[in-house]
PDB file of N, CA and C in Angstrom:
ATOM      1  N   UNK A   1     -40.688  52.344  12.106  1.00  0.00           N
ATOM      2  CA  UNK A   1     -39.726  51.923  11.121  1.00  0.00           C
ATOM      3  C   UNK A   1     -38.344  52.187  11.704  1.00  0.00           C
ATOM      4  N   UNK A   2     -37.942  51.621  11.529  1.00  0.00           N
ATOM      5  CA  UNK A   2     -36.226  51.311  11.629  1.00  0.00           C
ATOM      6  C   UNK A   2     -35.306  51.584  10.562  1.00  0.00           C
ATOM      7  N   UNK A   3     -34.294  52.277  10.846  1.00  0.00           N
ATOM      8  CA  UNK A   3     -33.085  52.349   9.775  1.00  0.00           C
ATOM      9  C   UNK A   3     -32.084  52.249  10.132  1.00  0.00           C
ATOM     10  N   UNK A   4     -30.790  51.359   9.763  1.00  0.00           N
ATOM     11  CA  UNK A   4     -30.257  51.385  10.093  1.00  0.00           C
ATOM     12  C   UNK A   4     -28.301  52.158   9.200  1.00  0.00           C
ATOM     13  N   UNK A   5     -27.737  52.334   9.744  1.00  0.00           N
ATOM     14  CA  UNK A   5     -26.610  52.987   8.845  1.00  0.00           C
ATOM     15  C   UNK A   5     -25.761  51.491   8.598  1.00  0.00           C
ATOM     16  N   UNK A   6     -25.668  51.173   7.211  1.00  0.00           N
ATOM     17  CA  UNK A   6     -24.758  49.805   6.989  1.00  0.00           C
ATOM     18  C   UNK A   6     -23.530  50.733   6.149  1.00  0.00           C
ATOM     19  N   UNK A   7     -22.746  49.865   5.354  1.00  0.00           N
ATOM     20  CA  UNK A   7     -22.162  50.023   4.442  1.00  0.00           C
ATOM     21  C   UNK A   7     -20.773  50.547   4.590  1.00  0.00           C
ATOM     22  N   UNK A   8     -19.795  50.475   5.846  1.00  0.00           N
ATOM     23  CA  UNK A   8     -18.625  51.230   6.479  1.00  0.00           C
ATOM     24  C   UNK A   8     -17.770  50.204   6.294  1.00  0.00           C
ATOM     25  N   UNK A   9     -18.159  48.878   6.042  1.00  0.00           N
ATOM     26  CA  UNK A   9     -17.246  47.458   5.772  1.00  0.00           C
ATOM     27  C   UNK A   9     -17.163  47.503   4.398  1.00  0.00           C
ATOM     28  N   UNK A  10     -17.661  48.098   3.335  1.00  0.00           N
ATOM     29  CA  UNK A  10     -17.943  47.822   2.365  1.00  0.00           C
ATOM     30  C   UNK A  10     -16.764  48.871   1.125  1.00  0.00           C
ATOM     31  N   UNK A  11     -16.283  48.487   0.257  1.00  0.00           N
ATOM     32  CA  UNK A  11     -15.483  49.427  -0.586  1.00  0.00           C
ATOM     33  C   UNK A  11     -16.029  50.643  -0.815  1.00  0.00           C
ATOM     34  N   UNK A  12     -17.195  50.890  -1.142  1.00  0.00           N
ATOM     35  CA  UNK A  12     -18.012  51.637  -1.475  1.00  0.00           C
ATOM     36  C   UNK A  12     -18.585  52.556  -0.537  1.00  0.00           C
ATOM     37  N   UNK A  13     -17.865  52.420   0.991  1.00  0.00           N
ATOM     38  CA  UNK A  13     -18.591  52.839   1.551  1.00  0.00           C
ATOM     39  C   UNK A  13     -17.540  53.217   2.841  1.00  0.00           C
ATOM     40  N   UNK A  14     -16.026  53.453   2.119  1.00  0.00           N
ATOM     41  CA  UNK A  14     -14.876  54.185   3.206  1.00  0.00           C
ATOM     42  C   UNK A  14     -14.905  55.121   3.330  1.00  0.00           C
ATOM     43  N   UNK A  15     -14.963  56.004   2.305  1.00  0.00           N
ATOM     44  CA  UNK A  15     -15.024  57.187   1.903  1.00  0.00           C
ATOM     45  C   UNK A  15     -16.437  58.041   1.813  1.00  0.00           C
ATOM     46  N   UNK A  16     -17.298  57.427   2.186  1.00  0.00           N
ATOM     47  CA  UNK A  16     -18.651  57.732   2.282  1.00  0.00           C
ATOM     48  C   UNK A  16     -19.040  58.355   3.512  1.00  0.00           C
ATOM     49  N   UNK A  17     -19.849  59.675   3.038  1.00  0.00           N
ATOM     50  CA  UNK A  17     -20.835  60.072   4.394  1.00  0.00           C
ATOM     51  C   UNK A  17     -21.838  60.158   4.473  1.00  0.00           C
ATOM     52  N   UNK A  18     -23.108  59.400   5.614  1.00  0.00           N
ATOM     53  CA  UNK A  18     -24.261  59.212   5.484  1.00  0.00           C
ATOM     54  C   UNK A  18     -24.956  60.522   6.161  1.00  0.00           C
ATOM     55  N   UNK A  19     -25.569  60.730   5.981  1.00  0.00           N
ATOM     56  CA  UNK A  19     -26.673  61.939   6.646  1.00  0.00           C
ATOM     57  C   UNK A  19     -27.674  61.593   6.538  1.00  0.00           C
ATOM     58  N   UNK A  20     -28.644  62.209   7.852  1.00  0.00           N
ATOM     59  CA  UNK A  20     -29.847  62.676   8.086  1.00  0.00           C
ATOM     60  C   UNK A  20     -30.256  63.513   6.910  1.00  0.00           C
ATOM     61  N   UNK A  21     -31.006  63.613   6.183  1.00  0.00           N
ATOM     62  CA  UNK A  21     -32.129  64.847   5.363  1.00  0.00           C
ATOM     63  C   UNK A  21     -33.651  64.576   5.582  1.00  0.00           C
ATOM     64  N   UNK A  22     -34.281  65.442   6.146  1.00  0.00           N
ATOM     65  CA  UNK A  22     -35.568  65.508   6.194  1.00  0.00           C
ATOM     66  C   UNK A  22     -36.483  66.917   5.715  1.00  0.00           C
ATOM     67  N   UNK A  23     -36.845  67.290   4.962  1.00  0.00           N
ATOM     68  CA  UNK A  23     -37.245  68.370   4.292  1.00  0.00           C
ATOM     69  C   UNK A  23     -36.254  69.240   3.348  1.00  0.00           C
ATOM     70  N   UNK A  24     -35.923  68.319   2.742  1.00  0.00           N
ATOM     71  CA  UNK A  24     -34.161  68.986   2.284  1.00  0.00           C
ATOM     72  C   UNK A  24     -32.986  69.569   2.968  1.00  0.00           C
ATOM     73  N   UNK A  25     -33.385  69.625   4.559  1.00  0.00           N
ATOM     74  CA  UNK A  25     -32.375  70.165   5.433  1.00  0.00           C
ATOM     75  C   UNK A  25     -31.147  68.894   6.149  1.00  0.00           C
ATOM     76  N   UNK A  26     -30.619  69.157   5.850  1.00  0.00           N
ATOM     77  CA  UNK A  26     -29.261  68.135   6.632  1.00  0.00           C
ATOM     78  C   UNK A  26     -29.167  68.503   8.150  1.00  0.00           C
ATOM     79  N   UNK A  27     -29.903  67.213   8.511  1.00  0.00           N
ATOM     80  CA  UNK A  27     -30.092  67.361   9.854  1.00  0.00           C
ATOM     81  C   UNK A  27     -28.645  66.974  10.718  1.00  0.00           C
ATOM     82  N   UNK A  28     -27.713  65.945  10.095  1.00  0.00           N
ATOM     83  CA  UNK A  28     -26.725  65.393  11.079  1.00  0.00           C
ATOM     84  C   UNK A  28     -26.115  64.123  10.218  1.00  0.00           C
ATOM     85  N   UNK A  29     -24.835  64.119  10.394  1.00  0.00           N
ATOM     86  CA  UNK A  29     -24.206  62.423  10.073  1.00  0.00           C
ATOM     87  C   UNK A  29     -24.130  61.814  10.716  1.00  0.00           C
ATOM     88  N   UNK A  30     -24.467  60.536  10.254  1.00  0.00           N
ATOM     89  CA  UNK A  30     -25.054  59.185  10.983  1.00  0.00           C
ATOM     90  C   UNK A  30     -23.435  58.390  10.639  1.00  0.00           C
ATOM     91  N   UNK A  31     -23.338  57.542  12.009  1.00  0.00           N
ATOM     92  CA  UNK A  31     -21.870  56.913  12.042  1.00  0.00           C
ATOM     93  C   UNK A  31     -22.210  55.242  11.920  1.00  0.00           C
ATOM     94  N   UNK A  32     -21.731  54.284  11.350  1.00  0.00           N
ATOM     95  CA  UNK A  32     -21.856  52.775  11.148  1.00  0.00           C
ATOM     96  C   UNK A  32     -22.328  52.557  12.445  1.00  0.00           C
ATOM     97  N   UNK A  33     -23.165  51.755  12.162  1.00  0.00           N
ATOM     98  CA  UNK A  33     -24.688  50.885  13.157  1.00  0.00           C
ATOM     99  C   UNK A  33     -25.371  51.728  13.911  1.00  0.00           C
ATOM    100  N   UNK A  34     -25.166  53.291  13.417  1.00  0.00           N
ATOM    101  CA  UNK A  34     -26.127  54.088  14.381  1.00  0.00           C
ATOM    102  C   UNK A  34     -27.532  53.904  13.591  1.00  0.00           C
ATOM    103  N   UNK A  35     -28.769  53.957  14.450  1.00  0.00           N
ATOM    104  CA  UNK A  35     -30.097  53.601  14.166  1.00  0.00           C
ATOM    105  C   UNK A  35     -30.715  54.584  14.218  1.00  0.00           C
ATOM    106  N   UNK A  36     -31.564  54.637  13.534  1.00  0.00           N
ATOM    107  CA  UNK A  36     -32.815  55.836  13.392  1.00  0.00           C
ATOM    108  C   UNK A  36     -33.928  55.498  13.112  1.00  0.00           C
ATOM    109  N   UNK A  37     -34.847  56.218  14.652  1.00  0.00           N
ATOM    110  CA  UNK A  37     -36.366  55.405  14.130  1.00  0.00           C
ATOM    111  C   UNK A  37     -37.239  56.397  13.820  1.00  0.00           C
ATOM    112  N   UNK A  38     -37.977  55.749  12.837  1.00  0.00           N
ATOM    113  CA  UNK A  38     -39.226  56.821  12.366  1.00  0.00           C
ATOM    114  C   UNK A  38     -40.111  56.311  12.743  1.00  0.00           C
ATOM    115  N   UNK A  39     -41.486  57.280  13.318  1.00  0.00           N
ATOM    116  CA  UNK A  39     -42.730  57.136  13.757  1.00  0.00           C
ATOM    117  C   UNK A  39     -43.547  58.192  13.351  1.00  0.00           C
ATOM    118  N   UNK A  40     -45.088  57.494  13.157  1.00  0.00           N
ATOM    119  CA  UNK A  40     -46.230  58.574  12.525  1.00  0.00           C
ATOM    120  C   UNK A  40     -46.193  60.034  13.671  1.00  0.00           C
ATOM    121  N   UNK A  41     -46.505  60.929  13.263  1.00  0.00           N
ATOM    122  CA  UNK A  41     -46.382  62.032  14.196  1.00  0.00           C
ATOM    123  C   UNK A  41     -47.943  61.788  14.976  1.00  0.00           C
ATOM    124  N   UNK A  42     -48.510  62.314  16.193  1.00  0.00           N
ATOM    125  CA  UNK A  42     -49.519  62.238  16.646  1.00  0.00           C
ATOM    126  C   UNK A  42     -50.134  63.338  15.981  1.00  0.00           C
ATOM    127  N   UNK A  43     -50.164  64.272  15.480  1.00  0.00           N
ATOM    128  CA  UNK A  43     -50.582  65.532  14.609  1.00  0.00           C
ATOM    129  C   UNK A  43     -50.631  65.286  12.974  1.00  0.00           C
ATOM    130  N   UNK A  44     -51.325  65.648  12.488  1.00  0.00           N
ATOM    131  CA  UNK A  44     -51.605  65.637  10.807  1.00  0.00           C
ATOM    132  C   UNK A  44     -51.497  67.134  10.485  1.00  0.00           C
ATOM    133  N   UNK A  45     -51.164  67.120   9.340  1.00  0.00           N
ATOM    134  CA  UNK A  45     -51.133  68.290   9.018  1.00  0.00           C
ATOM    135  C   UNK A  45     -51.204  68.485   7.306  1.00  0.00           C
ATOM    136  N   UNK A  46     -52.449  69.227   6.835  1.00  0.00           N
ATOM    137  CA  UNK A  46     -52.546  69.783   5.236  1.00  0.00           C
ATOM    138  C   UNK A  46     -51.702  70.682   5.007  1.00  0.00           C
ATOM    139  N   UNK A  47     -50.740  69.910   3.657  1.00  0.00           N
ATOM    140  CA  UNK A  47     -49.798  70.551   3.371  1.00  0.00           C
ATOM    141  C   UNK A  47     -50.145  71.172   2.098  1.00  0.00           C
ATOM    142  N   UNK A  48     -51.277  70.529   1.645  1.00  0.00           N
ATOM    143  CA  UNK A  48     -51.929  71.496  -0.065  1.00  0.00           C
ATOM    144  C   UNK A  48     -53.036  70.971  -0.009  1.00  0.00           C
ATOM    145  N   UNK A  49     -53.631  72.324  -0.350  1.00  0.00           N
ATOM    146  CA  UNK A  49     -55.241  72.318  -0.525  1.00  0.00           C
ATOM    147  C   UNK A  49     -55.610  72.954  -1.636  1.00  0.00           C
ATOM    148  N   UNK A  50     -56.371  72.102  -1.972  1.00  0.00           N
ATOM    149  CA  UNK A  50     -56.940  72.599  -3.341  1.00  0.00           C
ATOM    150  C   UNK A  50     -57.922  72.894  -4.241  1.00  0.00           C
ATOM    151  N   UNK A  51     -58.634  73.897  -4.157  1.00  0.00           N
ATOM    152  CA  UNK A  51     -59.661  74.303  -4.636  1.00  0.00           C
ATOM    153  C   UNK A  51     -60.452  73.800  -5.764  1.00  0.00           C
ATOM    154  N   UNK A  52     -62.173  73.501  -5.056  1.00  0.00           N
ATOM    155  CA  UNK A  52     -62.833  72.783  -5.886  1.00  0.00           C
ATOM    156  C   UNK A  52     -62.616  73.283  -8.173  1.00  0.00           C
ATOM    157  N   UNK A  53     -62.211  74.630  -7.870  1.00  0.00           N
ATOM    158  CA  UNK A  53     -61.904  75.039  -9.094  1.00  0.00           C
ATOM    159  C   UNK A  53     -60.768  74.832  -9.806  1.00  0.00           C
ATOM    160  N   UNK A  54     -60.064  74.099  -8.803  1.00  0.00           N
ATOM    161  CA  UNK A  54     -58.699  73.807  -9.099  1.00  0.00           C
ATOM    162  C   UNK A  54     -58.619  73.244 -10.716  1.00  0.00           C
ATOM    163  N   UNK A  55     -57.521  73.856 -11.688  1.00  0.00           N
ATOM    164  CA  UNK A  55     -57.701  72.961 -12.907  1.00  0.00           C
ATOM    165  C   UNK A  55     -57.355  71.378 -12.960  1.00  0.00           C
ATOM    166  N   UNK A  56     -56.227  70.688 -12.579  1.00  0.00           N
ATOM    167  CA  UNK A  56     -56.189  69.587 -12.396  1.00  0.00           C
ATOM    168  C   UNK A  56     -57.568  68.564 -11.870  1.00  0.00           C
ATOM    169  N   UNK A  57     -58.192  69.404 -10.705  1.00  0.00           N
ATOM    170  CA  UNK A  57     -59.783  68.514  -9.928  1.00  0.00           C
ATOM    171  C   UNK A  57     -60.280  68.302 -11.450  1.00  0.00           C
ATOM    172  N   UNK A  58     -60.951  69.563 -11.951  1.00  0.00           N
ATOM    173  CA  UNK A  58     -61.668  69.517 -13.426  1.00  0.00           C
ATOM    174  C   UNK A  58     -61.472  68.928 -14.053  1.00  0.00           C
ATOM    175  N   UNK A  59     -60.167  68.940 -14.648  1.00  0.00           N
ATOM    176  CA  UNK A  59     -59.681  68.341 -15.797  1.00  0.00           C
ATOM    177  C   UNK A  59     -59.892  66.233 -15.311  1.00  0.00           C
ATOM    178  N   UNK A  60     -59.709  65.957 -14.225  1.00  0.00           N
ATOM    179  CA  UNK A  60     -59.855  64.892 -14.083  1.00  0.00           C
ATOM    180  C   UNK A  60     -60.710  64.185 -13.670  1.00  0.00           C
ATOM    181  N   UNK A  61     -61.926  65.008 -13.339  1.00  0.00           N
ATOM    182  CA  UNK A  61     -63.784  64.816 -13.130  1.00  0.00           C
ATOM    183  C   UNK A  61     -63.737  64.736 -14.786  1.00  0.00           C
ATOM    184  N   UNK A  62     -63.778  65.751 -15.149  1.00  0.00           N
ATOM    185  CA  UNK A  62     -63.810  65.729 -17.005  1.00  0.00           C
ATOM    186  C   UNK A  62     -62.932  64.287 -17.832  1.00  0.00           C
ATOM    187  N   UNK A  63     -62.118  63.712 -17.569  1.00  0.00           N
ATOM    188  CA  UNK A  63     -61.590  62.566 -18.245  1.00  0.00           C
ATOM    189  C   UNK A  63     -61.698  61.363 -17.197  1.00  0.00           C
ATOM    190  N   UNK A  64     -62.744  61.363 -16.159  1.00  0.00           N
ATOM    191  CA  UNK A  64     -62.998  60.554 -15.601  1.00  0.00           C
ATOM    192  C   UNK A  64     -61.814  59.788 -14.771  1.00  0.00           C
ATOM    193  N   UNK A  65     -60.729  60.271 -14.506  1.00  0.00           N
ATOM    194  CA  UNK A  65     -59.634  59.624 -13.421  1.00  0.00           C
ATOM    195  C   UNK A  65     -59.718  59.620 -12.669  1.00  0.00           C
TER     196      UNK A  65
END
């Protein structure tokens, strides 16, 4: 995926500063037509796991969702 920084021609967008955020951290400001590409990571990673006792699992085996 591709992104690109627009909006520096635009009224709305003189006074404006774009940033990087990725995990709520402000990684960096991005300057008009700078590009940023995103790609799947080669690694996966479980970020929540959740136990077969979990109440939500139950509750939604139980109302069939």
């Amino acid at each position: 995926m591709r992104v690109e920084v627009i909006g520096a021609d635009r009224p709305w967008g003189l006074d404006s500063r774009v940033v990087l955020v990725a995990d709520g951290r402000e990684i960096c400001s991005l300057a008009p037509a700078q590009e940023v590409y995103v790609s799947q990571a080669a690694h996966t990673a479980r970020l929540i796991y959740l136990d077969d006792k979990y109440f939500f699992h139950n509750l939604s085996e139980k109302l069939s969702w």
